[in-house]
Protein backbone atom coordinates (compact mmCIF):
# COMPACT_ATOMS: atom_id res chain seq x y z
CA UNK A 1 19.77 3.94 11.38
CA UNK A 2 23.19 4.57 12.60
CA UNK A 3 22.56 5.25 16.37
CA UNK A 4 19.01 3.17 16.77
CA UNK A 5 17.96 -0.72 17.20
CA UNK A 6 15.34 -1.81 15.22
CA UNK A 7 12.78 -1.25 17.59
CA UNK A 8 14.18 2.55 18.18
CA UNK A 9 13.75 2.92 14.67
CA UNK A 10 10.17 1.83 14.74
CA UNK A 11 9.20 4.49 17.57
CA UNK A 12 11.00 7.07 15.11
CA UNK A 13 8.85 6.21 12.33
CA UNK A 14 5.85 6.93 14.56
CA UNK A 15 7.10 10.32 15.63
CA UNK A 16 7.84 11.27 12.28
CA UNK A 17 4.67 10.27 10.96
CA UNK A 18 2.94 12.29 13.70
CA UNK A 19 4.53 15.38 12.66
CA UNK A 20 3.54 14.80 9.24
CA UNK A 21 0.39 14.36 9.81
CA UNK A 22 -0.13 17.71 11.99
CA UNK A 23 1.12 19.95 9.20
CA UNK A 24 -1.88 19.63 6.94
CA UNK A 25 -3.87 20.23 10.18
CA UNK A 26 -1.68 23.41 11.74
CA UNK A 27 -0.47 24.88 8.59
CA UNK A 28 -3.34 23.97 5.99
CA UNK A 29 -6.54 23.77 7.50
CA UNK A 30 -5.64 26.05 11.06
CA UNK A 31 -3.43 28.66 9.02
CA UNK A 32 -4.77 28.43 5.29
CA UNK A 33 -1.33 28.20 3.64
CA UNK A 34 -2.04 27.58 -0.19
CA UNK A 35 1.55 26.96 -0.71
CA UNK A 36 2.43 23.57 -2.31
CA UNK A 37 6.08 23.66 -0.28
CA UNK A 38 3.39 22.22 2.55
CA UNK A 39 2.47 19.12 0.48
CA UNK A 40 6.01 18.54 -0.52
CA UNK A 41 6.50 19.00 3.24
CA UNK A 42 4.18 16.28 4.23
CA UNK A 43 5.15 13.73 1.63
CA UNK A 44 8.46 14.12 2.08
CA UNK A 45 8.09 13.33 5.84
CA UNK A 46 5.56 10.82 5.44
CA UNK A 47 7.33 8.65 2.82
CA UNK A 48 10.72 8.58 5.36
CA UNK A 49 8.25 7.62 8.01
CA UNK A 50 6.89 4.18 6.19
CA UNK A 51 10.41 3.95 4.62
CA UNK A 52 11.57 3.76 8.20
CA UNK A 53 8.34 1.89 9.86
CA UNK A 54 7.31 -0.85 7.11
CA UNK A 55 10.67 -3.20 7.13
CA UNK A 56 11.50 -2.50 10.45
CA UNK A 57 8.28 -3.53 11.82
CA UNK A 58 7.71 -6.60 9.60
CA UNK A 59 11.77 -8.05 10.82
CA UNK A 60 10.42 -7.15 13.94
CA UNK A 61 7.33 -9.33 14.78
CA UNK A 62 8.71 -12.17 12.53
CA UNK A 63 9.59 -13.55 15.78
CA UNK A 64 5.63 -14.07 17.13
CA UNK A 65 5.37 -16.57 14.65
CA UNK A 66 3.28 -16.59 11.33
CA UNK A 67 -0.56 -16.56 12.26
CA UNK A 68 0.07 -13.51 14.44
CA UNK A 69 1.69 -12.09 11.37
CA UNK A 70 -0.63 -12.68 9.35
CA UNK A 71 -3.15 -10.87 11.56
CA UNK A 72 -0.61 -7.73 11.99
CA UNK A 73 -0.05 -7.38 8.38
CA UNK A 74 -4.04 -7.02 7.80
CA UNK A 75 -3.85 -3.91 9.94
CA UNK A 76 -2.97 -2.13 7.05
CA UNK A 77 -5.82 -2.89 4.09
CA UNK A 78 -8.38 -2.66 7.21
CA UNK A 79 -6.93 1.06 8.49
CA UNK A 80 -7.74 2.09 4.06
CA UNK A 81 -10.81 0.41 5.04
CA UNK A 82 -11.73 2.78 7.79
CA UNK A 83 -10.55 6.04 6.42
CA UNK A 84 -11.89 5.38 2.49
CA UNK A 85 -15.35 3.77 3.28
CA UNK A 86 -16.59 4.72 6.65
CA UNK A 87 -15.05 8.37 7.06
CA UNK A 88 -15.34 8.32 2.77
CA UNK A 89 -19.32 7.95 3.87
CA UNK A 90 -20.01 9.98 6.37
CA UNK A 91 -17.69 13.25 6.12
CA UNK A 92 -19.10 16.09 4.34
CA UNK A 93 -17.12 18.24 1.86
CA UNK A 94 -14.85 20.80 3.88
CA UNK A 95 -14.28 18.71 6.62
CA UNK A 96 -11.05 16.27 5.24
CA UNK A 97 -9.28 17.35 7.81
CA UNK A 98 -10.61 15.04 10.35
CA UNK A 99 -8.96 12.10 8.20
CA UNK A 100 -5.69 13.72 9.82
CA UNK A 101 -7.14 14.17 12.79
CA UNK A 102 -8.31 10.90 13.27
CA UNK A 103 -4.86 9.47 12.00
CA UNK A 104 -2.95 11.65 13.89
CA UNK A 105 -4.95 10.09 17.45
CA UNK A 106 -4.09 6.46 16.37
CA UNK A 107 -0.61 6.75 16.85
CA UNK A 108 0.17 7.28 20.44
CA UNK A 109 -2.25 3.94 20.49
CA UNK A 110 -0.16 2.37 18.09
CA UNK A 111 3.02 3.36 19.93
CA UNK A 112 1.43 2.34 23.11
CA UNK A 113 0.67 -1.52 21.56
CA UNK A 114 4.04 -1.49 20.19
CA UNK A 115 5.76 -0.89 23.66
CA UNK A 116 3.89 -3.29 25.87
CA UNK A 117 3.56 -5.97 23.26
CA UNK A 118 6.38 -5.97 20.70
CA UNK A 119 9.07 -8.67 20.86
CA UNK A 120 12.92 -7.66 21.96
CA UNK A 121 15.41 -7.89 19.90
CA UNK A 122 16.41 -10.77 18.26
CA UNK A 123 19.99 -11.97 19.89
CA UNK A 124 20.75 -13.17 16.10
CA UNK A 125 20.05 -9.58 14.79
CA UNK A 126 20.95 -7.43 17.66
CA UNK A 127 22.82 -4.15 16.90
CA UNK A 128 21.56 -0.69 15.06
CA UNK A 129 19.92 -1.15 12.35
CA UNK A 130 22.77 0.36 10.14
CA UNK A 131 25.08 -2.39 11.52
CA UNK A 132 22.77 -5.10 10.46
CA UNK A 133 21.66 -4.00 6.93
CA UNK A 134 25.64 -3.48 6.36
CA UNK A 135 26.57 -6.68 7.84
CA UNK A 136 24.11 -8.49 5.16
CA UNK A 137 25.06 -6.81 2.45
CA UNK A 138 28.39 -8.50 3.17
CA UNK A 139 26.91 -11.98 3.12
CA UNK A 140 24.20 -11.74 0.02
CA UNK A 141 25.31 -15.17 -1.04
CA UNK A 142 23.44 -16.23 1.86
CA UNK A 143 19.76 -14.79 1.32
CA UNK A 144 20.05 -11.94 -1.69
CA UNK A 145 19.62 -14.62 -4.72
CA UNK A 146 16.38 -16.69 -3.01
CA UNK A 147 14.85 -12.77 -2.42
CA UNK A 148 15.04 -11.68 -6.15
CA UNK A 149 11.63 -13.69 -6.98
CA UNK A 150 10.11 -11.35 -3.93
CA UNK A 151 11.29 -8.15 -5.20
CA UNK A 152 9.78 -8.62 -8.52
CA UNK A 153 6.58 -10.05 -7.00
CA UNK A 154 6.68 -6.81 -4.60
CA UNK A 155 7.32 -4.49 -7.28
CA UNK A 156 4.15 -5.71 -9.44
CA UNK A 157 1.74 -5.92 -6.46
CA UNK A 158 3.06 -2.33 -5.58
CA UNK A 159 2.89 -0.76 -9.01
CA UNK A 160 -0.71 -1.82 -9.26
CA UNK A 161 -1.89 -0.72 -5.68
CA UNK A 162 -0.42 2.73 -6.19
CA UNK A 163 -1.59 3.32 -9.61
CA UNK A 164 -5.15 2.35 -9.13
CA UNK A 165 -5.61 5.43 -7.46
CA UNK A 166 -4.41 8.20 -10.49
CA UNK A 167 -6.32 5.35 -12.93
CA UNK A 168 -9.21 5.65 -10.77
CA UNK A 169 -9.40 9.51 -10.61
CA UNK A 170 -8.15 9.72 -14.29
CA UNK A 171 -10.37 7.81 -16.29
CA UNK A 172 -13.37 8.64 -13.65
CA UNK A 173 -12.81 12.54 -13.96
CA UNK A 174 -16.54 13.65 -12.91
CA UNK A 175 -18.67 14.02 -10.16
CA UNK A 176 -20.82 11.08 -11.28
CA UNK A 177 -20.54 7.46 -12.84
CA UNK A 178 -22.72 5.24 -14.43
CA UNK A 179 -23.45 1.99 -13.00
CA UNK A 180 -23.02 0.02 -16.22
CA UNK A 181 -21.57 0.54 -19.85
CA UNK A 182 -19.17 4.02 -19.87
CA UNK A 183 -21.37 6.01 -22.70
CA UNK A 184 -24.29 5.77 -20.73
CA UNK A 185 -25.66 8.54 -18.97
CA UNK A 186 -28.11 6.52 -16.84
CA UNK A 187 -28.39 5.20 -13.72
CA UNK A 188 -25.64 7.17 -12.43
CA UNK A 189 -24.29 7.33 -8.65
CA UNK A 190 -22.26 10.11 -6.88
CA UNK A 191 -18.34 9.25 -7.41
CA UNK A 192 -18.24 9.50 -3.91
CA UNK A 193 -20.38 6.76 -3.17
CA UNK A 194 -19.03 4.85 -5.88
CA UNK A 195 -16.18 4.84 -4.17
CA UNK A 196 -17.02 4.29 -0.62
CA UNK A 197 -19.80 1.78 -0.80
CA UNK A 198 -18.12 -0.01 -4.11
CA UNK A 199 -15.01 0.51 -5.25
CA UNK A 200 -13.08 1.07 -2.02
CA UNK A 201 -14.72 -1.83 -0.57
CA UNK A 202 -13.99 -5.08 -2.98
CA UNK A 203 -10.42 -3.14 -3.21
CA UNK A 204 -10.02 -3.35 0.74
CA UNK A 205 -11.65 -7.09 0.61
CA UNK A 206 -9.15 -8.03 -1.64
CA UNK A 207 -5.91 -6.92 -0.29
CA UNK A 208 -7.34 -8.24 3.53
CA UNK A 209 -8.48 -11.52 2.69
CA UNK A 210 -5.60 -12.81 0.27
CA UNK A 211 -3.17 -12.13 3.08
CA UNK A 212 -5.06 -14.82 5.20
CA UNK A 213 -4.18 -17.19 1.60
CA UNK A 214 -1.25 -17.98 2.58
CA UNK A 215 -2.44 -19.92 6.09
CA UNK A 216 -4.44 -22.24 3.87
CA UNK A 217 -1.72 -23.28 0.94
CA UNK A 218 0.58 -26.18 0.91
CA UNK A 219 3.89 -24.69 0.63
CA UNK A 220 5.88 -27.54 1.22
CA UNK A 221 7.86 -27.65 -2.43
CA UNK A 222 9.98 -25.30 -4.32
CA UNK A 223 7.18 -25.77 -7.06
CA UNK A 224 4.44 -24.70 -4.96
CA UNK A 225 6.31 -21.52 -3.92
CA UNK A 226 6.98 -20.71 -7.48
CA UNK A 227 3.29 -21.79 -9.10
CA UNK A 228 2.02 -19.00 -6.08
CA UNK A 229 4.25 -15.82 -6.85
CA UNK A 230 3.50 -16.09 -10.65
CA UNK A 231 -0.16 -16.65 -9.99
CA UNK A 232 -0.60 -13.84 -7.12
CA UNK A 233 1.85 -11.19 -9.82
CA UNK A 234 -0.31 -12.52 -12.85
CA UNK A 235 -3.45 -11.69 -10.50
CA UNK A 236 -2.09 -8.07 -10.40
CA UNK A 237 -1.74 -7.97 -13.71
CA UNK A 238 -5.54 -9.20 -14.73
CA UNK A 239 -6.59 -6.58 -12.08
CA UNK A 240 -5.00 -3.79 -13.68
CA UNK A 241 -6.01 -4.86 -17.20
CA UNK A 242 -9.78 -4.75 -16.39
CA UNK A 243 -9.46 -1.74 -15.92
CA UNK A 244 -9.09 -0.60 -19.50
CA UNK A 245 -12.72 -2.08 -20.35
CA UNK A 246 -14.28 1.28 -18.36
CA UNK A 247 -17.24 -0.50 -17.60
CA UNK A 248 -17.56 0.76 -13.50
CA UNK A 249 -19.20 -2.51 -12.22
CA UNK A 250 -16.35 -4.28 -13.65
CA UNK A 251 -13.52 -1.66 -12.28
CA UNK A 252 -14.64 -2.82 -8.65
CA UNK A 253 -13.97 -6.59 -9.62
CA UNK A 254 -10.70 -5.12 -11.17
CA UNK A 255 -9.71 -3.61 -8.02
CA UNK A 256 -10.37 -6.79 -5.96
CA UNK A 257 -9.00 -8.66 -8.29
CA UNK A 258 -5.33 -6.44 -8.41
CA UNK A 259 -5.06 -5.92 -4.73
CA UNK A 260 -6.13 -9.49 -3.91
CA UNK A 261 -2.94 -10.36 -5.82
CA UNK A 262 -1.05 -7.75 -3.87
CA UNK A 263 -1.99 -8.77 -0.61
CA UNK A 264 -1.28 -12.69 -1.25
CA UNK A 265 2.34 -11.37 -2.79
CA UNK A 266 2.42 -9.58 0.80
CA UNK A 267 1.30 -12.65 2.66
CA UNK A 268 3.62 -14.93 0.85
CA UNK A 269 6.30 -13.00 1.15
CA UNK A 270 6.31 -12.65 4.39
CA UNK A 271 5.60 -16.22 5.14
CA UNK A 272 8.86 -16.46 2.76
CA UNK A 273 11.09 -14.39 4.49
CA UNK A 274 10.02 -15.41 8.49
CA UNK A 275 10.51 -19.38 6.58
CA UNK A 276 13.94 -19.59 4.84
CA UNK A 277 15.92 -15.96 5.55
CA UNK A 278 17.85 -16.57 8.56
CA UNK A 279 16.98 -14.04 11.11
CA UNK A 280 19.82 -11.91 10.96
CA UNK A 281 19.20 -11.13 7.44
CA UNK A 282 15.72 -10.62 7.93
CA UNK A 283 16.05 -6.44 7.96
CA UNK A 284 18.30 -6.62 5.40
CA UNK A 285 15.72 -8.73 3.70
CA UNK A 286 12.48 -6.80 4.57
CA UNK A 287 13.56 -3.29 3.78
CA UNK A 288 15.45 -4.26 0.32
CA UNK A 289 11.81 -5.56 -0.84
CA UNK A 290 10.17 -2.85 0.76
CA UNK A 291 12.28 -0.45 -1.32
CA UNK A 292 11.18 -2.46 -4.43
CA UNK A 293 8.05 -1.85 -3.67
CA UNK A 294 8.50 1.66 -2.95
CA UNK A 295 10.46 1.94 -6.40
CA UNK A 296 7.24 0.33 -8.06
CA UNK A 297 5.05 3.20 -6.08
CA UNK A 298 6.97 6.11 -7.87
CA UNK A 299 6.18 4.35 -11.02
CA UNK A 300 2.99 4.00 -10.34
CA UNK A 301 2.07 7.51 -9.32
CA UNK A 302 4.45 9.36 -11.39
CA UNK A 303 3.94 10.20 -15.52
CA UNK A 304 3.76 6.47 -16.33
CA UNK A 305 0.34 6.56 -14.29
CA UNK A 306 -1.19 9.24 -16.27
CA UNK A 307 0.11 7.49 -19.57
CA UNK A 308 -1.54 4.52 -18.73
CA UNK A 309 -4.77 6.51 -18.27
CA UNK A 310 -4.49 8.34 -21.14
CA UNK A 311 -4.27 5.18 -23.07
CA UNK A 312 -7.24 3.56 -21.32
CA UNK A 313 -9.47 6.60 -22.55
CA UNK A 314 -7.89 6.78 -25.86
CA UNK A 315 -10.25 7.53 -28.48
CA UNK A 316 -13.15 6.56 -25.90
CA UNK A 317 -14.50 10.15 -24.19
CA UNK A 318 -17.97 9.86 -22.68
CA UNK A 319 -20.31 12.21 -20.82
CA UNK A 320 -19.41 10.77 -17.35
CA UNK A 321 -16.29 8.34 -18.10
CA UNK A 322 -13.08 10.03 -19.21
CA UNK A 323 -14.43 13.40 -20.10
CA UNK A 324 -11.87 15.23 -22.47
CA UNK A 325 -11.71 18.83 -20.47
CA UNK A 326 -8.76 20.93 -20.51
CA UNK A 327 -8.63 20.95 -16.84
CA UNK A 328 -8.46 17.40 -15.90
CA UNK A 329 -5.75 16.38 -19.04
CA UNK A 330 -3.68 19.16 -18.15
């Protein structure tokens, strides 16, 4: 941040994510370390690298105007898409690491897109990047109050996305689930498939398609802006509360449902930010709401994930949905 531009700091996010992703593949699946100092390794590496990539990018392309945006900032629920149902489908057990593999090869292409395509710098928001965020923190009268709304929307569309993955694997603790009410016992369908032709799908549907939302609204009024965050974190919300009925059919709407709302807080925002932040607050801007919602992912991974799914299967253990073992509560 100190010695970088913006779009330095975007090719450091790459490298850094690179590395991160070749330690599971050197150390874990080429050297069979068992150690968890090599998760803590990864995590650590990979949660600078979208600290550093996310806000950076998104001030970034602001500048190609908002349909191209809007088709940049699908990339992401489309890349889950590829990895959770089509490699979710087809890789057999003991071969996960080609999900590293195949992530690891994407990003010289990324990188390469990103060189020959991405915008210079802004003249409004030249400088390195630690410059610029400290330069707007000086200002805040002039964009900090008119983000707040955006922070909270980004925290409750990010809270939901991360913790539908520990409610997922929580309440669905067993190699099987069945396809209708959560005492049943039959028709049942591998949890992998569930997954990969179900769950992962309306959940990738949702969070692409809402971030196209935005294109279609009339956004002309204070009003409308307002009536459109409460209804996209109110969305999240429902999603996440569906979720306690452990019916499975209805945990796929839930998921849709929850990351539909994310994506149209993401697609708002952004329309938000690109709209009424001028551009040299725009970093500033970006990576303070990206930090919400990174904030809202520690809550939503951490104990407060497992309490929730605790309380979801309280007093409600079935054969196949939230199975009381000592292994999987402990």
């Amino acid at each position: 941040l100190v010695f970088l531009q913006p779009n330095g700091i975007v090719y450091l996010a790459y490298a850094i994510m690179f590395v991160a992703l070749l330690i599971p593949i050197i150390f874990v699946w080429g050297e069979d370390m068992k150690d968890l100092s090599v998760v803590y390794l990864q995590y650590t590496l990979g949660g600078i690298a979208i600290g550093l990539f996310e806000g950076t990018f998104l001030s970034i392309i602001s500048v190609l105007g908002k349909k191209t945006k809007t088709f940049a900032i699908m990339g992401a629920p489309l890349g889950f898409a590829v990895h959770n149902i089509l490699l979710g489908s087809v890789l057999p057990a003991g071969y996960e690491v080609l999900y590293y593999v195949y992530s690891a090869a994407c990003i010289p292409v990324a990188v390469a897109i990103f060189y020959f395509y991405a915008p210079l710098a802004d003249a409004n928001s030249q400088g390195k990047g630690c410059q610029i965020f400290l330069k707007s923190l000086q200002q805040p009268q002039q964009w900090l109050l008119a983000m707040l709304p955006w922070f909270l929307a980004k925290f409750a569309g990010n809270f939901v996305m991360e913790d539908a993955f520990p409610l997922l694997y929580l309440t669905f603790n067993t190699p099987h689930v069945p396809l209708f009410a959560p005492s049943s016992t039959s028709p049942t369908i591998p949890f992998k498939y569930y997954t990969a032709f179900y769950y992962f799908v309306l959940m990738a549907l949702g969070d692409t398609i809402s971030r196209r939302v935005p294109e279609v609204l009339n956004l002309s009024t204070g009003k409308a802006w307002g009536f459109w965050i409460v209804t996209s974190i109110l969305l999240c919300i429902a999603g996440e509360a569906l979720n306690f009925l452990l019916i499975p059919i209805i945990t796929g709407f839930a998921a849709f449902i929850a990351y539909f709302g994310n994506g149209l807080v993401y697609g708002l925002s952004a329309q938000y930010i690109d709209a009424y932040i001028a551009a040299e607050h725009r970093y500033t801007a970006y990576n303070l709401w990206c930090f919400a919602g990174d904030l809202a992912g520690y809550a939503g991974q951490g104990a407060l994930s497992v309490k929730i799914a605790e309380s979801a299967c309280e007093g409600r253990h079935y054969t196949y949905i939230c199975h009381k073992s000592q292994e999987v509560w402990d």
